[in-house]
C-alpha atoms as a PDB file:
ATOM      1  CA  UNK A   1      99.301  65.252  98.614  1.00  0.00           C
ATOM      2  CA  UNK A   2      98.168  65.943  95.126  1.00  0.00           C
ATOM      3  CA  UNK A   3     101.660  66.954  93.094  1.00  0.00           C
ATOM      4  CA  UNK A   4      99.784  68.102  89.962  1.00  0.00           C
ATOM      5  CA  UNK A   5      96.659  69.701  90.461  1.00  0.00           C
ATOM      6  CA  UNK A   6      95.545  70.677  86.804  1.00  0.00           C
ATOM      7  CA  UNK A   7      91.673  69.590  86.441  1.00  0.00           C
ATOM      8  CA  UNK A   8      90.709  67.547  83.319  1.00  0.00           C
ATOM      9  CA  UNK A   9      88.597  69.266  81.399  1.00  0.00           C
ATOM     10  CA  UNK A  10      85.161  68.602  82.097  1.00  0.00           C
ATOM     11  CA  UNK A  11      81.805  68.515  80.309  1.00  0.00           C
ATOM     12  CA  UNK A  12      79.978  72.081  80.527  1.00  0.00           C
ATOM     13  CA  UNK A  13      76.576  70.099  81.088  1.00  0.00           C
ATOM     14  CA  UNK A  14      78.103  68.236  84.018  1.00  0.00           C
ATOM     15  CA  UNK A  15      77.634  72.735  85.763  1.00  0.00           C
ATOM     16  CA  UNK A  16      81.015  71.650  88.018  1.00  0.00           C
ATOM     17  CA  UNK A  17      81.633  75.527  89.631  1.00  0.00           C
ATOM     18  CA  UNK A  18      84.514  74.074  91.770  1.00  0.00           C
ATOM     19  CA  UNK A  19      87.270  70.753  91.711  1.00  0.00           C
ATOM     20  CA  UNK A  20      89.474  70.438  95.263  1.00  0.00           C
ATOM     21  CA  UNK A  21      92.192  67.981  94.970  1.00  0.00           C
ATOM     22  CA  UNK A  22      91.925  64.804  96.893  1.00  0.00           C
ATOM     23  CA  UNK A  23      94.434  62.147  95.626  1.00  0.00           C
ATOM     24  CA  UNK A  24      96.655  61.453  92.876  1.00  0.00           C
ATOM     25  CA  UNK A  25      97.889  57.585  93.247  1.00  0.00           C
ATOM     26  CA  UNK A  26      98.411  54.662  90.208  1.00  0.00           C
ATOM     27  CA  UNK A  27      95.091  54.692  89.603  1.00  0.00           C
ATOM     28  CA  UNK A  28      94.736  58.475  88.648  1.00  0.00           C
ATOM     29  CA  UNK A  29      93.986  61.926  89.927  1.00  0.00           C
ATOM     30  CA  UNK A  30      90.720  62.847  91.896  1.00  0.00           C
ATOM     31  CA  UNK A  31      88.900  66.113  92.857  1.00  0.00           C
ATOM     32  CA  UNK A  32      85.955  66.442  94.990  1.00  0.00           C
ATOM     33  CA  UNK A  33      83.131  68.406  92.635  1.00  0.00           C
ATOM     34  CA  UNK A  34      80.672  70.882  93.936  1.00  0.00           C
ATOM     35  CA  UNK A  35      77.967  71.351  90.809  1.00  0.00           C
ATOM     36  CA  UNK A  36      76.055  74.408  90.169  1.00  0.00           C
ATOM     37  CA  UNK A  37      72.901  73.289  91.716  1.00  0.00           C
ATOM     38  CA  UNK A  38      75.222  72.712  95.311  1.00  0.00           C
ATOM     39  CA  UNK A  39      75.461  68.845  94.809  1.00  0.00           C
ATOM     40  CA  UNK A  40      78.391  66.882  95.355  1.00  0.00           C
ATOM     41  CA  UNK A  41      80.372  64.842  92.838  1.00  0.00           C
ATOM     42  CA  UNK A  42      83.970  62.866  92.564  1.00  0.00           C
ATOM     43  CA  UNK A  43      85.741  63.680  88.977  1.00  0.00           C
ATOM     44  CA  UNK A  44      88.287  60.900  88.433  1.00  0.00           C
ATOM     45  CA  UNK A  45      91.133  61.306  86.002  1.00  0.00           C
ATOM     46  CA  UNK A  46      92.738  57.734  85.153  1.00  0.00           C
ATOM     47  CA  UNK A  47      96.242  57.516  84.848  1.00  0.00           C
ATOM     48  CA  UNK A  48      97.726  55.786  82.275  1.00  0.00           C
ATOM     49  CA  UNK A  49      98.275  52.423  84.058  1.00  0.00           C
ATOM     50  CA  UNK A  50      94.533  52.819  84.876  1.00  0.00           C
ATOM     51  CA  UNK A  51      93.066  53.466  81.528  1.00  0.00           C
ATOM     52  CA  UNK A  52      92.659  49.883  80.470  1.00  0.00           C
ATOM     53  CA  UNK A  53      90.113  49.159  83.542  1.00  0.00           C
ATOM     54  CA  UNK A  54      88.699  52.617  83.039  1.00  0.00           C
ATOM     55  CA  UNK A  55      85.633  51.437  81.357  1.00  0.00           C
ATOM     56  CA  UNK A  56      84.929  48.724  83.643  1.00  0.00           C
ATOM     57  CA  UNK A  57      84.901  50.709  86.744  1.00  0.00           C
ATOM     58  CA  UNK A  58      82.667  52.648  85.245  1.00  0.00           C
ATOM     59  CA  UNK A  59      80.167  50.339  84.363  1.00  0.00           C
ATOM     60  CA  UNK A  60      80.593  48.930  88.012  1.00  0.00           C
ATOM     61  CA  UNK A  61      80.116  52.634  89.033  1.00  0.00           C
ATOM     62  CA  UNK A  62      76.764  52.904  87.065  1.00  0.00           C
ATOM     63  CA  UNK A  63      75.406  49.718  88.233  1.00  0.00           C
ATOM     64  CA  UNK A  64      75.888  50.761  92.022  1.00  0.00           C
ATOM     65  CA  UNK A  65      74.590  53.613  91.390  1.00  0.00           C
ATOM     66  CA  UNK A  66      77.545  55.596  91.977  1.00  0.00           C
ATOM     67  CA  UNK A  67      78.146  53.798  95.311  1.00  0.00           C
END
């Protein structure tokens, strides 16, 4: 169960119309994303003992193509 809910505040170019919670753990908060355009997306907020790896998973996140 997600205990806070509030969204980060995304990007207006990234069109997200809705954020459900899914988690909220040591590594952060996450919301399943539906965009404008109907596609699906996962918005990750990093908590703070996750911030230091932040950037990594996200390069490991680009090169697997999001996978």
């Amino acid at each position: 169960m997600v205990a806070d809910t509030d969204p980060p505040a995304l990007p207006v170019d990234w069109a997200v119309i809705r954020l459900i919670p899914l988690g909220d753990g040591i590594g952060g908060k996450v919301w399943r994303a539906e965009r404008d355009d109907g596609s699906p997306a996962i918005v990750k907020s990093p908590s703070e003992a996750a911030r230091p790896n932040a950037r990594r998973a996200a390069d490991y996140l680009r090169w697997r193509d999001g996978h």
